[in-house]
Each structure stands twice: as structure tokens, then as C-alpha cells.
Protein backbone atom coordinates (compact mmCIF):
# COMPACT_ATOMS: atom_id res chain seq x y z
CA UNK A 1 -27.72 -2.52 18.66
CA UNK A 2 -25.80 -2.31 15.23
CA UNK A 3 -24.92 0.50 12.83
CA UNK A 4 -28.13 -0.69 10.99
CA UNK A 5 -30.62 0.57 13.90
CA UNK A 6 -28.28 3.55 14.47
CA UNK A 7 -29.80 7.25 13.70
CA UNK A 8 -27.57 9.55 12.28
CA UNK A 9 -25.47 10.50 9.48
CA UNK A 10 -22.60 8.59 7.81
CA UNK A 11 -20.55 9.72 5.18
CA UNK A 12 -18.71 7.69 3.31
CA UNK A 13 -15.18 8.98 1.80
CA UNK A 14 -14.15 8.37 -1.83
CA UNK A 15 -16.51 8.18 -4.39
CA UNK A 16 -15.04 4.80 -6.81
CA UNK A 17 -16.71 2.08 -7.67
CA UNK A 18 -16.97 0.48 -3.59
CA UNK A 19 -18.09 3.88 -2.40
CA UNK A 20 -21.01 4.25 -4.20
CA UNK A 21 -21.62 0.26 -3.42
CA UNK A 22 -21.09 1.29 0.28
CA UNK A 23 -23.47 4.22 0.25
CA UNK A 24 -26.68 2.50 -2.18
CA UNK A 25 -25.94 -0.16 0.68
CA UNK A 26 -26.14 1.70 4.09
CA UNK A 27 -29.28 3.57 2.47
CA UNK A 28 -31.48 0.40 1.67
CA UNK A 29 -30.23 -1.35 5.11
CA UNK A 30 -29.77 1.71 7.89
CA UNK A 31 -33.17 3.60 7.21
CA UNK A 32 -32.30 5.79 10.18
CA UNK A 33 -29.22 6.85 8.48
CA UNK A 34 -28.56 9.54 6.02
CA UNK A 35 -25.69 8.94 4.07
CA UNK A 36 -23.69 11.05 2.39
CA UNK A 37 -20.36 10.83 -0.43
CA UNK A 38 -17.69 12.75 -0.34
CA UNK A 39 -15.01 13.26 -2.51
CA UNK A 40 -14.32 14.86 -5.17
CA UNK A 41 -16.09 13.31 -8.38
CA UNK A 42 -19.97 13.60 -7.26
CA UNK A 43 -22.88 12.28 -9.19
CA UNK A 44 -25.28 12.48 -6.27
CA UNK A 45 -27.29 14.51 -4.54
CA UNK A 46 -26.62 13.77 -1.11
CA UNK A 47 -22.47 14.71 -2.05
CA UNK A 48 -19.93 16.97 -0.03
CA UNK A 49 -17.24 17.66 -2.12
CA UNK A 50 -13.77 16.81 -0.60
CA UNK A 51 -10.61 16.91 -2.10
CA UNK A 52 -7.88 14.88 0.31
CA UNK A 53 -5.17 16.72 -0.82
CA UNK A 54 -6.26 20.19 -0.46
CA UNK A 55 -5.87 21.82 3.30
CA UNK A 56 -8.57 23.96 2.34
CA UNK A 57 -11.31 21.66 1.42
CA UNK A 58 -11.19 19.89 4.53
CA UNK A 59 -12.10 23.34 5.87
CA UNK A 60 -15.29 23.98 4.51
CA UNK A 61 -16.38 19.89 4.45
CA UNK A 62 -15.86 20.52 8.55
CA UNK A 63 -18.48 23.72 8.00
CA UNK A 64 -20.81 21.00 5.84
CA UNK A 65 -20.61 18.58 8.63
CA UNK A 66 -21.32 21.09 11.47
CA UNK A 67 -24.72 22.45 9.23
CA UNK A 68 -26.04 18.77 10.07
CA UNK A 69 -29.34 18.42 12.85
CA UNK A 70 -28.24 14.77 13.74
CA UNK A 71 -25.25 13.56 15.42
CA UNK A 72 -22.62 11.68 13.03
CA UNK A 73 -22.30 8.44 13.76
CA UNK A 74 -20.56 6.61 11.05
CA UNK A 75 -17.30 7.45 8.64
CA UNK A 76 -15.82 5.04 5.92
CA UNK A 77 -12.77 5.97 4.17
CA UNK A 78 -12.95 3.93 0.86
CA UNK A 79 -10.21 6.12 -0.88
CA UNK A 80 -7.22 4.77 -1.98
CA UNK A 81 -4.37 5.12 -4.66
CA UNK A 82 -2.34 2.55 -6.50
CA UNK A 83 -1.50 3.79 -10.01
CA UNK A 84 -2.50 6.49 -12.16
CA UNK A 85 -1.20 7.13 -16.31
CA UNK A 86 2.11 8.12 -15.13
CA UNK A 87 2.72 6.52 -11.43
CA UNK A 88 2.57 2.34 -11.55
CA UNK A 89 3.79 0.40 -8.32
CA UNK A 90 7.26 0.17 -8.02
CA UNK A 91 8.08 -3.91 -8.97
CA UNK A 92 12.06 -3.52 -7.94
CA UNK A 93 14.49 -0.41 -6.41
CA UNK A 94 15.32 1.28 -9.35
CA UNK A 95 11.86 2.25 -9.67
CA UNK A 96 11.39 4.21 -7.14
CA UNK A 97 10.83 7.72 -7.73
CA UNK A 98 10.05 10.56 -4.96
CA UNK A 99 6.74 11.63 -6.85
CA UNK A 100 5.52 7.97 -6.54
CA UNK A 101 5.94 7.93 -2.90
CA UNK A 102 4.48 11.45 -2.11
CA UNK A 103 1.65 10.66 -4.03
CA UNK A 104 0.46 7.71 -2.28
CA UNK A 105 1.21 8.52 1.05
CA UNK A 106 -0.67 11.69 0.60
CA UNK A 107 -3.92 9.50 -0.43
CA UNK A 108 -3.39 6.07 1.33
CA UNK A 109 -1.48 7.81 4.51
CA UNK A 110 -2.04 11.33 5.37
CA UNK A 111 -5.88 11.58 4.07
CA UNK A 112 -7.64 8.77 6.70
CA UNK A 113 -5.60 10.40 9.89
CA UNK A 114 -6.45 14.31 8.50
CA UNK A 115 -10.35 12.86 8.09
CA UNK A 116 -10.20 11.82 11.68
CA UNK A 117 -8.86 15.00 12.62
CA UNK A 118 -11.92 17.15 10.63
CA UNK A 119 -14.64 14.53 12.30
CA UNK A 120 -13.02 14.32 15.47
CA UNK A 121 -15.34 17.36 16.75
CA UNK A 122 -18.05 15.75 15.46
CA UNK A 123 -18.10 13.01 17.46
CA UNK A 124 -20.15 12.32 20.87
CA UNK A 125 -18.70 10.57 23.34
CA UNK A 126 -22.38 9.39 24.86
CA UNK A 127 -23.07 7.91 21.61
CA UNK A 128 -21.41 4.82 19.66
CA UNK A 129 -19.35 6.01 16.09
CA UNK A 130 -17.09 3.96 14.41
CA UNK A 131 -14.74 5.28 11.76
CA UNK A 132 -13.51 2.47 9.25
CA UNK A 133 -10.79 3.25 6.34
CA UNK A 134 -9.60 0.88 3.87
CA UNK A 135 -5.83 -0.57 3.77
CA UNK A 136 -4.64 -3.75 2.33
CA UNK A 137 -2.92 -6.89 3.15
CA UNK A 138 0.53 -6.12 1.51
CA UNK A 139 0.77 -3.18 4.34
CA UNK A 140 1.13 -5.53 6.87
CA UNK A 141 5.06 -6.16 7.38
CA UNK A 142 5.07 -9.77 8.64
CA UNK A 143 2.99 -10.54 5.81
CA UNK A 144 5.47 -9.18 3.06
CA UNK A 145 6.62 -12.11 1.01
CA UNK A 146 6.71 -11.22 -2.66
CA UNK A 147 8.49 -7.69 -2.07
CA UNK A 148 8.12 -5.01 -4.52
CA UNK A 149 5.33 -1.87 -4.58
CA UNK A 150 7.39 0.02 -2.07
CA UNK A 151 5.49 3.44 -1.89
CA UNK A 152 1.77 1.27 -1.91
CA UNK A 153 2.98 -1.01 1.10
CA UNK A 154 5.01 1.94 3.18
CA UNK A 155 1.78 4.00 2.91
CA UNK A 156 -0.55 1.46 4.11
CA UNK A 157 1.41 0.41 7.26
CA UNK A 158 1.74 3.99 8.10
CA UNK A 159 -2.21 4.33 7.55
CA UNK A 160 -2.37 1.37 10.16
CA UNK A 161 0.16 2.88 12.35
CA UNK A 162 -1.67 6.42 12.05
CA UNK A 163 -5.16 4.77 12.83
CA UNK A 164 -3.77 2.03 15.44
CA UNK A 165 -2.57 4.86 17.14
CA UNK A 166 -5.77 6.68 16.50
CA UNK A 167 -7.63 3.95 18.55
CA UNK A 168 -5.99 4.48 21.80
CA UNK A 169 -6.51 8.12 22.21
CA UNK A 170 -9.85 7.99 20.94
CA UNK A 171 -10.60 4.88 23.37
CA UNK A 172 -10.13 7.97 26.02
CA UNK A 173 -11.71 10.27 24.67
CA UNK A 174 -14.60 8.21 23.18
CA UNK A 175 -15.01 5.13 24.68
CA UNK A 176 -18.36 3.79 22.48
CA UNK A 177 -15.73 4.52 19.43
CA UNK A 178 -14.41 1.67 17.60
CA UNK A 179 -11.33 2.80 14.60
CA UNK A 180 -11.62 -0.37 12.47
CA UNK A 181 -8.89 -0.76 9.45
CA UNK A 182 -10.26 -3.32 6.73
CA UNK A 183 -8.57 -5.17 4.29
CA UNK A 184 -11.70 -5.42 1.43
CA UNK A 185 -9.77 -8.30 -0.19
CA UNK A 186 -9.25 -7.58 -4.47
CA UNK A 187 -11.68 -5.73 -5.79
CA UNK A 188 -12.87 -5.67 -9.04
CA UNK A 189 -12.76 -1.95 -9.18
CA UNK A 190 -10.49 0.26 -11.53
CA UNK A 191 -7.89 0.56 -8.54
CA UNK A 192 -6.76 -3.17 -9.26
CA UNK A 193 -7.87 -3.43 -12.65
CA UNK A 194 -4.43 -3.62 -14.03
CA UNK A 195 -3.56 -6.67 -11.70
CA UNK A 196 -6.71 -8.96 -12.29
CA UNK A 197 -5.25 -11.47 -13.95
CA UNK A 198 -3.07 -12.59 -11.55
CA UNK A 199 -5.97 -12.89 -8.94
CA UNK A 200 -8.15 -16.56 -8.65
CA UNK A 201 -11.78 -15.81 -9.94
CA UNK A 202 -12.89 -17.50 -6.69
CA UNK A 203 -10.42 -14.30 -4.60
CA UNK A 204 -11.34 -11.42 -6.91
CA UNK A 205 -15.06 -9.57 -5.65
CA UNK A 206 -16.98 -7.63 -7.26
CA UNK A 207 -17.85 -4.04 -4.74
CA UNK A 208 -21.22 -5.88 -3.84
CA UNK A 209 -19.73 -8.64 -2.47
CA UNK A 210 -16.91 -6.79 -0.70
CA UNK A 211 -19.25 -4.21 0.76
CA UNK A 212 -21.40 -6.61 2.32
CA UNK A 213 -18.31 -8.22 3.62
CA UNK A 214 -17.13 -4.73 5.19
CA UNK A 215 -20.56 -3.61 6.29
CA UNK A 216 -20.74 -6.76 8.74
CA UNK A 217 -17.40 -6.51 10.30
CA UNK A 218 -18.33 -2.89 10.95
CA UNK A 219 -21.68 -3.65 12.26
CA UNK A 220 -20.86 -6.99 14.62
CA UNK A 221 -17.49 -5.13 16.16
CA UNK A 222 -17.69 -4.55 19.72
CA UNK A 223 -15.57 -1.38 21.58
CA UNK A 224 -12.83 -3.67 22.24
CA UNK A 225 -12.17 -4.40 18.32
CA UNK A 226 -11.08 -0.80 17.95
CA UNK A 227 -7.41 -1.03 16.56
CA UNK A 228 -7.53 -4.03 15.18
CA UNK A 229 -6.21 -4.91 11.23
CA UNK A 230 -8.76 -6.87 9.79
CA UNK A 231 -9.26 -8.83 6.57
CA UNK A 232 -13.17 -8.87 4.47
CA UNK A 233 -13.04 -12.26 6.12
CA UNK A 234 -12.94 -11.04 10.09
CA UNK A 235 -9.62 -12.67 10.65
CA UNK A 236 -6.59 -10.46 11.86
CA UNK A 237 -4.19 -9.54 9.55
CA UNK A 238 -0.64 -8.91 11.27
CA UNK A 239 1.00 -6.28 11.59
């Protein structure tokens, strides 16, 4: 049985451009399902506002969740943070700055381990749930080549480290739980929209084609996948 024939809720973290791909998506393919955005920026209906940097608004989205009749049985994290009008990844040392780094390890780091910790309740260990968040290729370690966007790259290999880590206590406590951490490849979404030209056309997908990618990796994973860094593709990524 796959997340599509699963009956529940999912809620789906972040609400950017793959998001609201990932939600429209799970609603036409999981009819058992009801899905739900969070974040902060709502435009629909079925919305629980979230803010990943306030304490307190992971308070009352844990009162939101715990108002729901059916069991929760799927969480993606598609939040992430790269740039903004006054932060831009750091291309060499001197540009470092300790605003920079805060700011995306709060987002890329410390959100998808606090989200665990708010749904972690939630979760029963008779049923499967699988909890997927979004990192990127350039956290991997092994894989750094190029160098440069220091405070984007530390805060994805500590989101892998938080949610590898995640895996094995959760493989206790729920053992039909499966923590997968996706790489969605480049997006075409206004995260990466600076960097576009650099990217092939035949490497750069639009939030369709990366949430279909996404959707089956979650769907065909097995208990024993939990952990494990994977790219839109299915391959491992190193660590």
C-alpha cells in the first residue's frame, strides 16, 4: 500500500511555488487524504498558519493538528531559504556575515527538526507516516567541489544530520515511519531564480515535474529507506 491509498491527513510545510504543486498534487492523486498548507503566506482554505521562526506559532499549529478526527499520516517540509533583498549566498570568506548564517539555519536547520518535534505526538506507531523535508545536493560534504555559499551548505548538512538522526530514534519509537530527506534537483521557483542561468534547460524543473519526482520516492520507500539522502532521481546522495 502507498501514500496514495493511505487515509489521513498530510500537511505540507511552506507555502512557495513547490508547495502548492505538492498539495494540488496529493489532492487529485490521494483521495483519502486531506491535505493541508502551512506556513505563513495562505491563499487557501484548507491553510494552518505557521511561522518557523516563531516558538509560539508552533504552539497553537500543535492545537490545529490535535482538533483533527483522522490520524496524520503524511508531513512534507518544502521550506527553504537561500537569499532574500539583503542576505545573498556567501561566494568567498569575506562574505560571511553572522545574520546570514542565523538566518538560514533558522529556516533550512532548526525549522524541519522543531516540525518533527510538534508532529511527533501526532504520530501512531500502528500506522505507516513518513515525514519528508527538502535539502539540497551542495549540503552533502563529499559532494562539495565548487566551495562557496557557506551558511546555505552548513545548514543543509545539519538539516541531514538533525533528520538522519531523527530516523533512528523514530525507527524505535515508530517502526512503520520512514524520515526521507530529498534533494528536488533546481527548481524553477523564486528560491533559485537568481541562479537559473547557470543551470542546463534539460537540469532546471519546473515544481510539476519536481513534485512528481518527490511524490514517487515518497510513495515507493519502504521502512528501511528511512535516513537515507536522496536525490529527485532515487539515487543516494553522500553524505
Amino acid at each position: 500500500m502507498t501514500i496514495r491509498d493511505w487515509e489521513g491527513i498530510a500537511l505540507i510545510i511552506g507555502a512557495g511555488d513547490i508547495g502548492k504543486y505538492m498539495s494540488d498534487y496529493l489532492t487529485t492523486v490521494s483521495s483519502k487524504l486531506d491535505v493541508f498548507v502551512c506556513g505563513r503566506n495562505l491563499k487557501s482554505q484548507n491553510a494552518i498558519y505557521l511561522d518557523l521562526e516563531n516558538d509560539h506559532s508552533f504552539i497553537s499549529f500543535e492545537k490545529q493538528i490535535s482538533l483533527f478526527n483522522k490520524p496524520l499520516r503524511l508531513v512534507i517540509n518544502t521550506s527553504g531559504f537561500l537569499h532574500s533583498s539583503d542576505l545573498k549566498p556567501e561566494k568567498r570568506l569575506s562574505h560571511i556575515n553572522r545574520s546570514n548564517i542565523i538566518k538560514n539555519f533558522s529556516i533550512n536547520a532548526f525549522a524541519p527538526i522543531l516540525i518533527a518535534k510538534s508532529i511527533e505526538k501526532f504520530i501512531r506507531p500502528e500506522l505507516p507516516f513518513s515525514y519528508a523535508s527538502l535539502s539540497a545536493r551542495v549540503g552533502s560534504i563529499s559532494d562539495n567541489k565548487l566551495g562557496g555559499w557557506y551558511s546555505y551548505r552548513a545548514s543543509k548538512a545539519a538539516q541531514n544530520q538533525f533528520l538522519k538522526t531523527l530516523s533512528i530514534e523514530w525507527r524505535r519509537k515508530f517502526p512503520l515511519s520512514i524520515v526521507s530527506i530529498l534533494h528536488p534537483g533546481t527548481c524553477a521557483t523564486k528560491l533559485s531564480k537568481p541562479f537559473h542561468s547557470s543551470v542546463p534547460k534539460d537540469k532546471l524543473f519546473t515544481p510539476a515535474q519536481s513534485t512528481e519526482y518527490l511524490i514517487n520516492i515518497i510513495s515507493s520507500q519502504k521502512t528501511s529507506d528511512s535516513g537515507k539522502f536522496l536525490a529527485w532521481d532515487g539515487n543516494i546522495i553522500p553524505w
